[in-house]
Protein backbone atom coordinates (compact mmCIF):
# COMPACT_ATOMS: atom_id res chain seq x y z
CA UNK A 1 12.97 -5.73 6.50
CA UNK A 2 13.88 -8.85 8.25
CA UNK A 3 11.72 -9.88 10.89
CA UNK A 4 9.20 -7.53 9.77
CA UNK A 5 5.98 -7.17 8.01
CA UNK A 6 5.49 -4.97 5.54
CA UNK A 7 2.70 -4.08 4.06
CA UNK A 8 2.76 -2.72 -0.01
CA UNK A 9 -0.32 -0.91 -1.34
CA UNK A 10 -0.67 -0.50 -5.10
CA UNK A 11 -2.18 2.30 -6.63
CA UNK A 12 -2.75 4.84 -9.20
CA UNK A 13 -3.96 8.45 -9.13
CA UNK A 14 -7.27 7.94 -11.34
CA UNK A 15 -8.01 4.66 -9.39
CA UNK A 16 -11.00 6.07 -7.34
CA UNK A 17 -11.16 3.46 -4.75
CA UNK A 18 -7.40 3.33 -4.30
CA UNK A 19 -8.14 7.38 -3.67
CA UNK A 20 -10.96 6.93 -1.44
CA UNK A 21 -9.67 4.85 1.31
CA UNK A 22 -6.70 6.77 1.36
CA UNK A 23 -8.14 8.18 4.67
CA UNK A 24 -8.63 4.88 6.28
CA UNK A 25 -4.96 4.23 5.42
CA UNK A 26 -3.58 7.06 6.85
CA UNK A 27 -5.68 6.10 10.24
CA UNK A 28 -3.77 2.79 10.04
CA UNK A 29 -0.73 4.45 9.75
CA UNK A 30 -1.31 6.57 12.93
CA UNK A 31 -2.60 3.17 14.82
CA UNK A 32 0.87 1.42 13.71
CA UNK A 33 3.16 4.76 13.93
CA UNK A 34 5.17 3.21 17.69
CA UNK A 35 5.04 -0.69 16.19
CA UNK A 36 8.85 -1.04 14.93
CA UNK A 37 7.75 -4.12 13.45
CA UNK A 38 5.52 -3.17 10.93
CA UNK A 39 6.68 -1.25 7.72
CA UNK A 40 3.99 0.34 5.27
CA UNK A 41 4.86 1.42 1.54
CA UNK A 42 3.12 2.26 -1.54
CA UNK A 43 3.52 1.75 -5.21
CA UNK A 44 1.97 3.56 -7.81
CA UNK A 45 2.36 3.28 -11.46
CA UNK A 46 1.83 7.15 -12.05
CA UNK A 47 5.28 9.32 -12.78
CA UNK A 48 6.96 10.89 -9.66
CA UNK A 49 5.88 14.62 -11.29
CA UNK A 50 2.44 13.12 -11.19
CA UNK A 51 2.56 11.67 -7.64
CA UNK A 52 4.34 15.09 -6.31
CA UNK A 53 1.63 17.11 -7.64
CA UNK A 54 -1.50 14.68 -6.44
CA UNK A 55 0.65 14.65 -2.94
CA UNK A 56 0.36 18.04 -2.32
CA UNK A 57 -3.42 18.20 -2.35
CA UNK A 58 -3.86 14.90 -0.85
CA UNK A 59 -2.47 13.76 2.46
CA UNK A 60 -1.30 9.94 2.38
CA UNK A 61 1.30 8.69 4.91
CA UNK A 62 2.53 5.76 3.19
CA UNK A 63 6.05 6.17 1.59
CA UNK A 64 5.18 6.58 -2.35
CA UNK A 65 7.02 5.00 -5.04
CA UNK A 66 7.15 5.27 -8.56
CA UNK A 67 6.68 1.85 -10.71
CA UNK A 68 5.47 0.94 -14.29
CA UNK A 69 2.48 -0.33 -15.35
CA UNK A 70 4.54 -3.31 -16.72
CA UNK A 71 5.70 -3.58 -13.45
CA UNK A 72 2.17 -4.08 -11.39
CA UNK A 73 1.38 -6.74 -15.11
CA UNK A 74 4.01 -8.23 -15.74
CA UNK A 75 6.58 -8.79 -12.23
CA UNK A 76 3.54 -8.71 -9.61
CA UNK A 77 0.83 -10.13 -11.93
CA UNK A 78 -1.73 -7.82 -10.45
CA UNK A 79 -4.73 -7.11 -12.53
CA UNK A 80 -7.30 -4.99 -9.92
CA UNK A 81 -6.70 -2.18 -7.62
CA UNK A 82 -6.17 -1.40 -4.69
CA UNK A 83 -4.30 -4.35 -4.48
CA UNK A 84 -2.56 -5.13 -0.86
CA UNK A 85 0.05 -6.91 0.12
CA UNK A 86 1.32 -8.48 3.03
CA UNK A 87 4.85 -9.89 3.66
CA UNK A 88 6.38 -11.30 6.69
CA UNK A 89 9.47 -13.40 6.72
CA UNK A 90 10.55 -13.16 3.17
CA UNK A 91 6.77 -14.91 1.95
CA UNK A 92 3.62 -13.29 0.79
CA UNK A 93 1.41 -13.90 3.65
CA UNK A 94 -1.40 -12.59 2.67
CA UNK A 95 -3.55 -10.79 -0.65
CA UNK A 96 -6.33 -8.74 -0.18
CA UNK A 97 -7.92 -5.40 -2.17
CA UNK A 98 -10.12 -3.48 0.54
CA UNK A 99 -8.94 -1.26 3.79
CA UNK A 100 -11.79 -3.03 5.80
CA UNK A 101 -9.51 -6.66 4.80
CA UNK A 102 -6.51 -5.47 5.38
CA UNK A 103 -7.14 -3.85 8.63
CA UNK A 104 -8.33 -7.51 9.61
CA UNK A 105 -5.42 -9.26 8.32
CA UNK A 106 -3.12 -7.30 10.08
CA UNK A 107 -4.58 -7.55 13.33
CA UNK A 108 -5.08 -11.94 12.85
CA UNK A 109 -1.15 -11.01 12.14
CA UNK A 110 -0.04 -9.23 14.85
């Protein structure tokens, strides 16, 4: 991901506000599909069974990956959700836990 920015959302299934702006991500998603230089991924600390199963009734266009709770605590000291991060260069740029500040960030980014 060198020279790029990535963006990493973290999530859980029974997180309701990580659910609900699922549909603003997705919009963000189409709005970045042709920009090479951006790379958006998701972490949630539900099993892959889980995530396959909530997947199929949910659309979501991030990449989804599997992660522990102890994980989110303990390596990424994150203690609300959604929780959004930004990365550019090897450095967290930027923090934020709302759609509405992300979609901000990223365009003071770019």
């Amino acid at each position: 991901f060198k020279d790029k920015i990535v963006v990493i959302k973290c999530w859980f299934i029974r997180c309701q506000a990580c659910v609900a702006e699922m549909p603003e991500f997705n919009e963000l998603i189409d709005q970045y599909k042709n920009d090479r230089s951006i790379v958006f991924l998701s972490l949630a600390s539900d099993s892959s069974e889980s995530l396959q199963r909530f997947l199929l009734k949910r659309e979501f266009k991030y990449p989804v990956v599997s992660v522990s709770n102890e994980y989110f605590s303990d390596s990424l000291n994150i203690n609300s959700f959604p929780t959004h991060f930004i990365i550019g260069k090897g450095k967290i740029l930027k923090v934020v836990n709302s759609a509405k500040e992300l979609k901000s960030a990223l365009h003071y980014l770019k």
